[in-house]
PDB file of N, CA and C in Angstrom:
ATOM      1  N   UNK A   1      45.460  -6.106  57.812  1.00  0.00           N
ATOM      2  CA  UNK A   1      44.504  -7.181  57.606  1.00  0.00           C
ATOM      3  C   UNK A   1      43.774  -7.009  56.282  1.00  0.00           C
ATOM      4  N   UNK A   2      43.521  -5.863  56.059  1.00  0.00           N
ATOM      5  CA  UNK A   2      43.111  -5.717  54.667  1.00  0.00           C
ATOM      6  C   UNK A   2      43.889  -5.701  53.444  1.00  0.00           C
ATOM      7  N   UNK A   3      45.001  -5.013  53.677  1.00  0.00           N
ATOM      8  CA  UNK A   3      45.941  -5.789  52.263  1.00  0.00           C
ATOM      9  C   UNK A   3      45.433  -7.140  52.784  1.00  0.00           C
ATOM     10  N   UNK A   4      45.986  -7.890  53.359  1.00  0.00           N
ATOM     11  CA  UNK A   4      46.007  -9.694  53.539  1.00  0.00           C
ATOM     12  C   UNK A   4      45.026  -9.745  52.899  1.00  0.00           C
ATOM     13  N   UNK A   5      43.062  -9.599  52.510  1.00  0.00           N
ATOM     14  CA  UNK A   5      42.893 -10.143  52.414  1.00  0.00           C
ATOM     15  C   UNK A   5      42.149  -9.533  50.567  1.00  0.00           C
ATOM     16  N   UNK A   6      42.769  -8.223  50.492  1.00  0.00           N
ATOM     17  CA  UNK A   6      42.836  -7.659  49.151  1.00  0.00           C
ATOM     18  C   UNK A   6      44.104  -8.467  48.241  1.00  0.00           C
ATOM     19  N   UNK A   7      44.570  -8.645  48.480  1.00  0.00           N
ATOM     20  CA  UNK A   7      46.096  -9.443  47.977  1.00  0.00           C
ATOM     21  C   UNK A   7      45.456 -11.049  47.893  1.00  0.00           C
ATOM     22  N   UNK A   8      44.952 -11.448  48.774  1.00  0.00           N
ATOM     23  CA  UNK A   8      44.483 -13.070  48.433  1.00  0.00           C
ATOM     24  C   UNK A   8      43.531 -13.205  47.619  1.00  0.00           C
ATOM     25  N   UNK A   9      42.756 -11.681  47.881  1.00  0.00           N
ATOM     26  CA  UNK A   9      41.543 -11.841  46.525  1.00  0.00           C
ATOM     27  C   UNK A   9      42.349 -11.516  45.025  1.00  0.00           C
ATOM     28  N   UNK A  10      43.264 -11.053  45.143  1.00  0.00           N
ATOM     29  CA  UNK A  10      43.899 -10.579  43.781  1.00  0.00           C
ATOM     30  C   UNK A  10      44.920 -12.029  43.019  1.00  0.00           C
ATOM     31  N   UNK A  11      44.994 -12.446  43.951  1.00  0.00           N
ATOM     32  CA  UNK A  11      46.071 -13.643  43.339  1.00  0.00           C
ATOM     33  C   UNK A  11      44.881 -14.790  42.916  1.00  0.00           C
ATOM     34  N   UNK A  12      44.633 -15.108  43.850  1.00  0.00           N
ATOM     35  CA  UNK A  12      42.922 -15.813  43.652  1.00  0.00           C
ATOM     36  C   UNK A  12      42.075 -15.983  42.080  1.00  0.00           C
ATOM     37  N   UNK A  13      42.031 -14.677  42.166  1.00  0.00           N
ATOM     38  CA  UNK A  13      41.047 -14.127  40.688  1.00  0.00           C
ATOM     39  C   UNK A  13      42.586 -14.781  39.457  1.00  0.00           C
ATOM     40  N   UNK A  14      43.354 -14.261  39.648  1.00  0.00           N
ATOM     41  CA  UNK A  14      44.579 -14.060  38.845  1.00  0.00           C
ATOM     42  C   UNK A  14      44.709 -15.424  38.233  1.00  0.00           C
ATOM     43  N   UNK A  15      44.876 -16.399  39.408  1.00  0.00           N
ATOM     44  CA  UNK A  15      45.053 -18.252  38.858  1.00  0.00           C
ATOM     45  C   UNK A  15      43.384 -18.399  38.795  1.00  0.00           C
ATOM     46  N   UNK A  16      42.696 -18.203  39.218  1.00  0.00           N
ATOM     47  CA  UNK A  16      41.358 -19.010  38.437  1.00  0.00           C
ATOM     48  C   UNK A  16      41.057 -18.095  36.503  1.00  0.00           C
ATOM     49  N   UNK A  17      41.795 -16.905  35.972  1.00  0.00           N
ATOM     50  CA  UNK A  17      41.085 -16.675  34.780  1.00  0.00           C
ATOM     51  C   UNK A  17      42.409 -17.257  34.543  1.00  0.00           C
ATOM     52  N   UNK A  18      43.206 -18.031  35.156  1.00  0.00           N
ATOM     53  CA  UNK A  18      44.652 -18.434  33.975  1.00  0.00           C
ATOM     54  C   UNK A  18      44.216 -19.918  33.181  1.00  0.00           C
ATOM     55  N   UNK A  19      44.491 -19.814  31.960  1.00  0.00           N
ATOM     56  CA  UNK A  19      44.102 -20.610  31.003  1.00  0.00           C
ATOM     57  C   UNK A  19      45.320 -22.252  30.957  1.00  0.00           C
ATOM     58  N   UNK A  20      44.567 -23.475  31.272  1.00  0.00           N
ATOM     59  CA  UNK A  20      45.494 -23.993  30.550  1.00  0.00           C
ATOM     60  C   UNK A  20      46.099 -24.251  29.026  1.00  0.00           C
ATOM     61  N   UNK A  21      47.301 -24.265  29.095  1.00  0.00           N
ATOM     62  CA  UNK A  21      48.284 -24.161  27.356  1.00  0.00           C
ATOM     63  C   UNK A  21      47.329 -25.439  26.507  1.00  0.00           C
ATOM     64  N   UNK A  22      47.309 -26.934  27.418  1.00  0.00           N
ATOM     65  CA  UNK A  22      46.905 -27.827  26.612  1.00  0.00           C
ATOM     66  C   UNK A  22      45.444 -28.275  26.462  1.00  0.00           C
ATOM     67  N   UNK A  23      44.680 -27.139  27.081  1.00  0.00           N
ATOM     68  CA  UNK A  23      43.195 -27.275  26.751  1.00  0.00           C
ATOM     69  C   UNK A  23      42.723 -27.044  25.390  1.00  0.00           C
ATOM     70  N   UNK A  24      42.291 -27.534  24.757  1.00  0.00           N
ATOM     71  CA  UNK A  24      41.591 -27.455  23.559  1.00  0.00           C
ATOM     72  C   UNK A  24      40.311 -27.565  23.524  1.00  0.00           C
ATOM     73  N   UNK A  25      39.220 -27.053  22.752  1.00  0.00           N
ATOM     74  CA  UNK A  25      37.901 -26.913  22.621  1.00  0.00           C
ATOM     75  C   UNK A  25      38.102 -28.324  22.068  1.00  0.00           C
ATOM     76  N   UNK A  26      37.161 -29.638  22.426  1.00  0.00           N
ATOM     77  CA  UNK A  26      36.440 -30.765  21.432  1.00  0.00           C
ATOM     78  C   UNK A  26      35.847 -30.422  19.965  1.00  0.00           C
ATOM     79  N   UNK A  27      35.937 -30.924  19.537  1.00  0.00           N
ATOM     80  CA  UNK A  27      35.187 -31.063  17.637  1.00  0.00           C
ATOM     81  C   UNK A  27      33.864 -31.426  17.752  1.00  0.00           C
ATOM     82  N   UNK A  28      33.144 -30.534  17.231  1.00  0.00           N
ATOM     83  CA  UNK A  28      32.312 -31.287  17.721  1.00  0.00           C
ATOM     84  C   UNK A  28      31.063 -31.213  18.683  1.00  0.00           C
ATOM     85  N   UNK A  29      29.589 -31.573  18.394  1.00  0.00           N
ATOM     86  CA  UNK A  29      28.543 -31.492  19.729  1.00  0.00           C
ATOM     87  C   UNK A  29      28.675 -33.023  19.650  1.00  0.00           C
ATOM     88  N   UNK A  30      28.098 -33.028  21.073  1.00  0.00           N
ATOM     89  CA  UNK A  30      27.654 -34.581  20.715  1.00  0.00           C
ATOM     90  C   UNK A  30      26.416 -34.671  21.519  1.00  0.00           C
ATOM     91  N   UNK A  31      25.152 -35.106  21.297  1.00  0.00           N
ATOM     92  CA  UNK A  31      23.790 -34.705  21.564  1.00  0.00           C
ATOM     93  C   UNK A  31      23.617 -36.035  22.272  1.00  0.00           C
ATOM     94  N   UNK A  32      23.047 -35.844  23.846  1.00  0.00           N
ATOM     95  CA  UNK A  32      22.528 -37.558  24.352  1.00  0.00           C
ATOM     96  C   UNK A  32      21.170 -37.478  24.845  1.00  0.00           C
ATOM     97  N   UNK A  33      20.828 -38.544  24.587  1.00  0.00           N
ATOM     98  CA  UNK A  33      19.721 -39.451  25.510  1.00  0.00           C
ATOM     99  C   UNK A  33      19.493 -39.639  25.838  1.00  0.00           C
ATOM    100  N   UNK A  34      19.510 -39.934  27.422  1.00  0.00           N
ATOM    101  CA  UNK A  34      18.932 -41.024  28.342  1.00  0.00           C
ATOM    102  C   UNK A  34      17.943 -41.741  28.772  1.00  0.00           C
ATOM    103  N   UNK A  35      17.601 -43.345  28.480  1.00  0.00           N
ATOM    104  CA  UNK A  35      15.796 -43.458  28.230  1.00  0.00           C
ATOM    105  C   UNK A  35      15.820 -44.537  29.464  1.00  0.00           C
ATOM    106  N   UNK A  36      15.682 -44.344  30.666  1.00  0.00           N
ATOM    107  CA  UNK A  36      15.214 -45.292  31.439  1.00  0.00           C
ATOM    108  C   UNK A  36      14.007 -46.842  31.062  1.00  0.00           C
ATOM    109  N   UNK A  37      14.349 -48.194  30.467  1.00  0.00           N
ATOM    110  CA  UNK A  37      14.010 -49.025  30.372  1.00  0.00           C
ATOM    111  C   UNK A  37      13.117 -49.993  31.364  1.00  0.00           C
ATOM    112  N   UNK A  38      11.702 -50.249  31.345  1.00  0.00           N
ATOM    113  CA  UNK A  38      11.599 -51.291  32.078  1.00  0.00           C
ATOM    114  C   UNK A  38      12.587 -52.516  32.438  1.00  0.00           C
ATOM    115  N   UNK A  39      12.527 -53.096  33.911  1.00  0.00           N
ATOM    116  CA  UNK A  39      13.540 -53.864  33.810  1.00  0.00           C
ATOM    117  C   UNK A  39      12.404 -55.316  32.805  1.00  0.00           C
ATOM    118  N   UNK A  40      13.262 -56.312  32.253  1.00  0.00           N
ATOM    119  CA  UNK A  40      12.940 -57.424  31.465  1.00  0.00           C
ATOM    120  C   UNK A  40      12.614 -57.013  30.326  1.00  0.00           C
ATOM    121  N   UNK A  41      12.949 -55.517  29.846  1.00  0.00           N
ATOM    122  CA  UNK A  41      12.124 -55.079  28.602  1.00  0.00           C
ATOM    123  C   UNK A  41      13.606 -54.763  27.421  1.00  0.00           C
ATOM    124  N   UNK A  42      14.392 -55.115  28.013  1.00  0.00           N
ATOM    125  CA  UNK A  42      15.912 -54.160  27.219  1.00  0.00           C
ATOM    126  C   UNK A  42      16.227 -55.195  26.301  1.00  0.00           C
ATOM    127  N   UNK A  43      15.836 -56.209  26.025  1.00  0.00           N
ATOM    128  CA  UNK A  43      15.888 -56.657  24.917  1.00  0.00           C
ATOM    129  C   UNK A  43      15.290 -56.415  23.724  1.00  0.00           C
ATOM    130  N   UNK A  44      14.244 -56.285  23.959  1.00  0.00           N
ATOM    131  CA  UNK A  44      12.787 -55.942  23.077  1.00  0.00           C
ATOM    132  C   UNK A  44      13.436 -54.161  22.392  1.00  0.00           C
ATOM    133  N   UNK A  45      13.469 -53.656  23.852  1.00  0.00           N
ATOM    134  CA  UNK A  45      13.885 -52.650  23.496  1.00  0.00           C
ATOM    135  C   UNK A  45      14.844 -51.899  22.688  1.00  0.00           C
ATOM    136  N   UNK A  46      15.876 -52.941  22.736  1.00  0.00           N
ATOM    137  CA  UNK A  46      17.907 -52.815  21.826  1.00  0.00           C
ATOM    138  C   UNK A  46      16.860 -53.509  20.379  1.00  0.00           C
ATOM    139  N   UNK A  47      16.423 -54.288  20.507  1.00  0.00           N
ATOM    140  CA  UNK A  47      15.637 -54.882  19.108  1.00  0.00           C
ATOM    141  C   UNK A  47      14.783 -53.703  18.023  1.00  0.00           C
ATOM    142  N   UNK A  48      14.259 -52.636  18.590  1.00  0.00           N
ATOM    143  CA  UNK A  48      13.409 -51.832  18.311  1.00  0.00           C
ATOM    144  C   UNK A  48      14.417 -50.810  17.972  1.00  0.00           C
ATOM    145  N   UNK A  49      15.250 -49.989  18.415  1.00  0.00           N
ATOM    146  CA  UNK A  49      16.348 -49.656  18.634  1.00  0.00           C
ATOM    147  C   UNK A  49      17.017 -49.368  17.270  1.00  0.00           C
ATOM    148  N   UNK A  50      17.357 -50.797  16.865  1.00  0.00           N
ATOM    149  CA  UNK A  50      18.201 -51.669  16.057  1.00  0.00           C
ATOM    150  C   UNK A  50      17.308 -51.121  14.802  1.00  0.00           C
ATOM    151  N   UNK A  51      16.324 -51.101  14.837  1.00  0.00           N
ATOM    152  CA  UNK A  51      15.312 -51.016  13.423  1.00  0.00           C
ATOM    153  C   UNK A  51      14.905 -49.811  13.259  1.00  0.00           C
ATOM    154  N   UNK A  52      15.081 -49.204  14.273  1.00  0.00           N
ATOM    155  CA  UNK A  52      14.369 -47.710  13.969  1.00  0.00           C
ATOM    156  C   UNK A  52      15.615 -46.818  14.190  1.00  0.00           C
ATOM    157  N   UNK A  53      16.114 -46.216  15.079  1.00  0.00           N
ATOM    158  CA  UNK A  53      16.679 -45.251  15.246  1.00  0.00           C
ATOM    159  C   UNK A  53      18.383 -45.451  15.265  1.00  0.00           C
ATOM    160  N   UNK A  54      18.811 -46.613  14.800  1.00  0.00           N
ATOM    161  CA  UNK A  54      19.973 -46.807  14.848  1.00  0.00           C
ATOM    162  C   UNK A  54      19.869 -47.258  12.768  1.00  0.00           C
ATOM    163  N   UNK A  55      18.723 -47.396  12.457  1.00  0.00           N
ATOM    164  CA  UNK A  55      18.429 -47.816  10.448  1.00  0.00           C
ATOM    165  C   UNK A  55      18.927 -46.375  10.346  1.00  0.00           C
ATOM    166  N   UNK A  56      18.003 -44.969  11.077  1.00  0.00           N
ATOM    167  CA  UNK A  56      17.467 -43.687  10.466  1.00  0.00           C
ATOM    168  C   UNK A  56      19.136 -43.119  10.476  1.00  0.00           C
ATOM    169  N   UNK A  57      19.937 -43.073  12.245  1.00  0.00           N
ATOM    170  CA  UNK A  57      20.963 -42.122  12.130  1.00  0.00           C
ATOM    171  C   UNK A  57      22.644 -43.021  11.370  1.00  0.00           C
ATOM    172  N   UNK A  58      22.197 -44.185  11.178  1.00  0.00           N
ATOM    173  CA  UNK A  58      23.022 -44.373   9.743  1.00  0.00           C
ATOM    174  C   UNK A  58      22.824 -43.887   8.288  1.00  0.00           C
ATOM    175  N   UNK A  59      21.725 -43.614   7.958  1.00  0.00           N
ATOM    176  CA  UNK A  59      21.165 -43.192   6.963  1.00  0.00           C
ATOM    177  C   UNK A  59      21.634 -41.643   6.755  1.00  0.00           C
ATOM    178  N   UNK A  60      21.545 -40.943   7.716  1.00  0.00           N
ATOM    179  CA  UNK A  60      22.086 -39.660   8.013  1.00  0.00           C
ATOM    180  C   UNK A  60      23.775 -39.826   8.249  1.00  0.00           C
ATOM    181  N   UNK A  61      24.430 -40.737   8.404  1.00  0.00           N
ATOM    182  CA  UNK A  61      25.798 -40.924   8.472  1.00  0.00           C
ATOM    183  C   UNK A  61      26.070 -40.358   7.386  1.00  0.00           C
ATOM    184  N   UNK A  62      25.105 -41.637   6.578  1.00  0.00           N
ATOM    185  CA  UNK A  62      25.809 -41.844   5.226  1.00  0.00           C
ATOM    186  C   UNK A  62      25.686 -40.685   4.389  1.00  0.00           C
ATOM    187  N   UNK A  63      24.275 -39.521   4.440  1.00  0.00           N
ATOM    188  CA  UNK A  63      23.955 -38.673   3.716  1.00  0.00           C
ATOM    189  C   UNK A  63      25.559 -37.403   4.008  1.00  0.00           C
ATOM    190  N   UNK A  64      26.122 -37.813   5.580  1.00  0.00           N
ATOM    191  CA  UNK A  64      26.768 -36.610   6.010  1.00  0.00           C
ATOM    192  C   UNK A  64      26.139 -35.636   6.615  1.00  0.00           C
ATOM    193  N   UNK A  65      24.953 -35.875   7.186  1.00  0.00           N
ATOM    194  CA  UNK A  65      24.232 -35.161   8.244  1.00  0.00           C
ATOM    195  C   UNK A  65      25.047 -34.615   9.722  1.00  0.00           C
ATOM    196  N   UNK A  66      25.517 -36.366  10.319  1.00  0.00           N
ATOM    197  CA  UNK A  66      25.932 -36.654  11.422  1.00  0.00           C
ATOM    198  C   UNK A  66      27.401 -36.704  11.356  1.00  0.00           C
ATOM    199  N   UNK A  67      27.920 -36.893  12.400  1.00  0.00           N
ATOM    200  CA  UNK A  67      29.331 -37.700  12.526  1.00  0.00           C
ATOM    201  C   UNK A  67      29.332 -39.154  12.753  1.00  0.00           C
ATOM    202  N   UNK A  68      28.510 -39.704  13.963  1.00  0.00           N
ATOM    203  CA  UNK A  68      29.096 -40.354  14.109  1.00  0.00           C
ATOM    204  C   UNK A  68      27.700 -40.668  14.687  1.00  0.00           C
ATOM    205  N   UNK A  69      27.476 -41.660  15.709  1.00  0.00           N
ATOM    206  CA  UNK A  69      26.378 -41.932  16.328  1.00  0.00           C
ATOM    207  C   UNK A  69      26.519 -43.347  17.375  1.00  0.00           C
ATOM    208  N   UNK A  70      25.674 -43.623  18.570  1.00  0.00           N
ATOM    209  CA  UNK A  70      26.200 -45.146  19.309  1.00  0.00           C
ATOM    210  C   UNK A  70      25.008 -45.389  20.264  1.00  0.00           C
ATOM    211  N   UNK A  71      25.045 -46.376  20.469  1.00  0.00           N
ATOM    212  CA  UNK A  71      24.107 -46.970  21.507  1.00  0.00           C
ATOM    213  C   UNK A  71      25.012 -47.560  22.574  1.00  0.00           C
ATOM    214  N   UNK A  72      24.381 -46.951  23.714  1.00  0.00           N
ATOM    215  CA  UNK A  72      25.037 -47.507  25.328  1.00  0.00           C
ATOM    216  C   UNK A  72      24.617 -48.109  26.361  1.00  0.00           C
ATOM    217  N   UNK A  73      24.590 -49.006  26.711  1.00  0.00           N
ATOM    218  CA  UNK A  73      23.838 -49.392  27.946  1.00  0.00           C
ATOM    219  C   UNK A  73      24.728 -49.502  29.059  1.00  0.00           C
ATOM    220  N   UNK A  74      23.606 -48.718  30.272  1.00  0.00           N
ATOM    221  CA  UNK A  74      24.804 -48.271  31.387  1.00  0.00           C
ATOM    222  C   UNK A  74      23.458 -50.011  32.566  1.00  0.00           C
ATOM    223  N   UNK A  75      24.454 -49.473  33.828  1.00  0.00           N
ATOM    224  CA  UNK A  75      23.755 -50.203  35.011  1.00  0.00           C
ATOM    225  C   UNK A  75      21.997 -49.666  35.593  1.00  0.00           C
ATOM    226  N   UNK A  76      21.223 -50.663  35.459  1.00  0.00           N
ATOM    227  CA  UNK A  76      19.948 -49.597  36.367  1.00  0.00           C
ATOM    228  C   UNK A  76      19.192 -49.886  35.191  1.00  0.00           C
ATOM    229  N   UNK A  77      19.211 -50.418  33.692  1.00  0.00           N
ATOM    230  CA  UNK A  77      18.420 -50.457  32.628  1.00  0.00           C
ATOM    231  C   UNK A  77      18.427 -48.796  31.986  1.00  0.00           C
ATOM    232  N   UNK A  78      19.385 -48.593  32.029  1.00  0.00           N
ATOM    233  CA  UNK A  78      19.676 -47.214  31.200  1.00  0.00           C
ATOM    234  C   UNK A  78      20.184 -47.383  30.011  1.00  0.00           C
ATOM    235  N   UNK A  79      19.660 -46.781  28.820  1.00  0.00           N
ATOM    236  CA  UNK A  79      20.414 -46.656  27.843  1.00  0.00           C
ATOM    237  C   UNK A  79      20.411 -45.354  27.153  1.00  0.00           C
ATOM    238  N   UNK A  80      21.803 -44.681  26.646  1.00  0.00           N
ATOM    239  CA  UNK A  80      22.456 -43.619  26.318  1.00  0.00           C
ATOM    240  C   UNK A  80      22.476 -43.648  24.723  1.00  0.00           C
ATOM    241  N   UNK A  81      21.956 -42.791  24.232  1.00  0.00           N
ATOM    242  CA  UNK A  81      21.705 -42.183  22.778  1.00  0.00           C
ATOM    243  C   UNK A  81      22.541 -41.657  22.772  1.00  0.00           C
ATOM    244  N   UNK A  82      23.568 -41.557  21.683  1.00  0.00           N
ATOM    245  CA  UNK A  82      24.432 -39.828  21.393  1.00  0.00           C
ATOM    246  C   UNK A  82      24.664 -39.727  20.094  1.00  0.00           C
ATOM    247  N   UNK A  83      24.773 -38.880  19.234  1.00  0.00           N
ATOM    248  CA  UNK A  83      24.717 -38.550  17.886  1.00  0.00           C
ATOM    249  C   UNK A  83      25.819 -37.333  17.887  1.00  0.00           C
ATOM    250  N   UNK A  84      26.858 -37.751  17.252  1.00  0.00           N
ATOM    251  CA  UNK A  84      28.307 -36.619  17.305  1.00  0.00           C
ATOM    252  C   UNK A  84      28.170 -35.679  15.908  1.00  0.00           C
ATOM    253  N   UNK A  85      27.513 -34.166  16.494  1.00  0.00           N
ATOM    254  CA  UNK A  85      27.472 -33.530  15.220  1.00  0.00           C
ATOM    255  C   UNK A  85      28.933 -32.778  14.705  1.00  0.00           C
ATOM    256  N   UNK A  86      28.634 -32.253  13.980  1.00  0.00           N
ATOM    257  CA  UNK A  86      29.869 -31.017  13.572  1.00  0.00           C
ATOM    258  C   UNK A  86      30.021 -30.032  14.404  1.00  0.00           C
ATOM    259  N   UNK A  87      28.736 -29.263  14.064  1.00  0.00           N
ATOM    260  CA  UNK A  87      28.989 -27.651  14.667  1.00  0.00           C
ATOM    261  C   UNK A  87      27.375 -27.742  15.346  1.00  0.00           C
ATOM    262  N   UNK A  88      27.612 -26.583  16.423  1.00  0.00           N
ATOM    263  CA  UNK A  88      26.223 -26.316  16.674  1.00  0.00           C
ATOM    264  C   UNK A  88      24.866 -26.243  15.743  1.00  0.00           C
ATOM    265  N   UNK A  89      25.853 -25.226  14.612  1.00  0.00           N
ATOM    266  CA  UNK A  89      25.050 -24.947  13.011  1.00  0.00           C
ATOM    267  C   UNK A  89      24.353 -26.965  12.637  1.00  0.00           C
ATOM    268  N   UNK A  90      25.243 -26.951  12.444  1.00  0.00           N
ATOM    269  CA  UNK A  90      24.768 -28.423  12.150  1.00  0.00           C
ATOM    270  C   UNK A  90      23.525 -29.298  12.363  1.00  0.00           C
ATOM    271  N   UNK A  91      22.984 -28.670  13.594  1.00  0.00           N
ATOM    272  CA  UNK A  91      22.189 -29.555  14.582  1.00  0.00           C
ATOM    273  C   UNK A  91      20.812 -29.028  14.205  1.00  0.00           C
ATOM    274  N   UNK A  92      20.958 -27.465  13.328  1.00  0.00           N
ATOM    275  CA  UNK A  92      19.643 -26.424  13.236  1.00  0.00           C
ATOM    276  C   UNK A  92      18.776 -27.339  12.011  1.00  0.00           C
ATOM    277  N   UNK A  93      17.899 -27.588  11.965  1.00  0.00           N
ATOM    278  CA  UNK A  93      17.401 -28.408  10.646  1.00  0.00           C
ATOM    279  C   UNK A  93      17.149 -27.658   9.324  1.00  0.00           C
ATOM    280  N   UNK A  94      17.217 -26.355   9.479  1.00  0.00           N
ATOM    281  CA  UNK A  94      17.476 -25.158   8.531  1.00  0.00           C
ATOM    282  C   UNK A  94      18.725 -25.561   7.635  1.00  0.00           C
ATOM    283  N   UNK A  95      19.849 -25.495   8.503  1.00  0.00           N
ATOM    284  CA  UNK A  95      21.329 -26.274   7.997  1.00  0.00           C
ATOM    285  C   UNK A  95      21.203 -26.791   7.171  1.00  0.00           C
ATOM    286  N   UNK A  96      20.901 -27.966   6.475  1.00  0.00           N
ATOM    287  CA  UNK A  96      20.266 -28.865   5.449  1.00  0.00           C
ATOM    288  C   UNK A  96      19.730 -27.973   4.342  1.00  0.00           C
ATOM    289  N   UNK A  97      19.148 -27.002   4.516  1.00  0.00           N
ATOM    290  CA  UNK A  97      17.918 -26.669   3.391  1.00  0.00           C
ATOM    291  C   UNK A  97      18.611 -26.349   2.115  1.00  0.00           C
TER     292      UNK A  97
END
């Protein structure tokens, strides 16, 4: 009974540290948001949005700060920030200096 259940712990361990071949690490952080919206307010709100923080992380596109950047709106008046950096390094505001 104890081989049985030394042997199931050994095979066990064996396939959970086995790696898949076609896993690859992503490129990439990608940093999010989530800002719960009054409901009747998500217009006002995508408007504000639009002028402030979607002007600033183009601006940083363009400098090559960022990668990439998006605005999302999910169900429930949620909307999702994400800003796709390079490297962790990237994200330190030191990085820049």
């Amino acid at each position: 009974m104890k081989l049985l259940l030394v042997s199931m712990l050994i095979f066990s361990v064996s396939a959970f540290t086995q790696e898949e071949s076609s896993r690859e690490p992503a490129p990439g952080v990608t940093e999010l948001t989530v800002i719960k919206v009054k409901a009747n307010y998500m217009g006002n709100y995508m408007d504000g949005i639009e002028k402030t923080w979607v002007a600033s992380n183009q601006i940083a596109k363009d400098m090559g700060k960022i990668v990439d950047y998006g605005v999302y709106v999910g169900n429930n008046n949620y909307v999702y920030l994400t800003v796709q950096h390079e490297s962790y390094a990237s994200m330190d505001p030191s990085y820049w200096v």
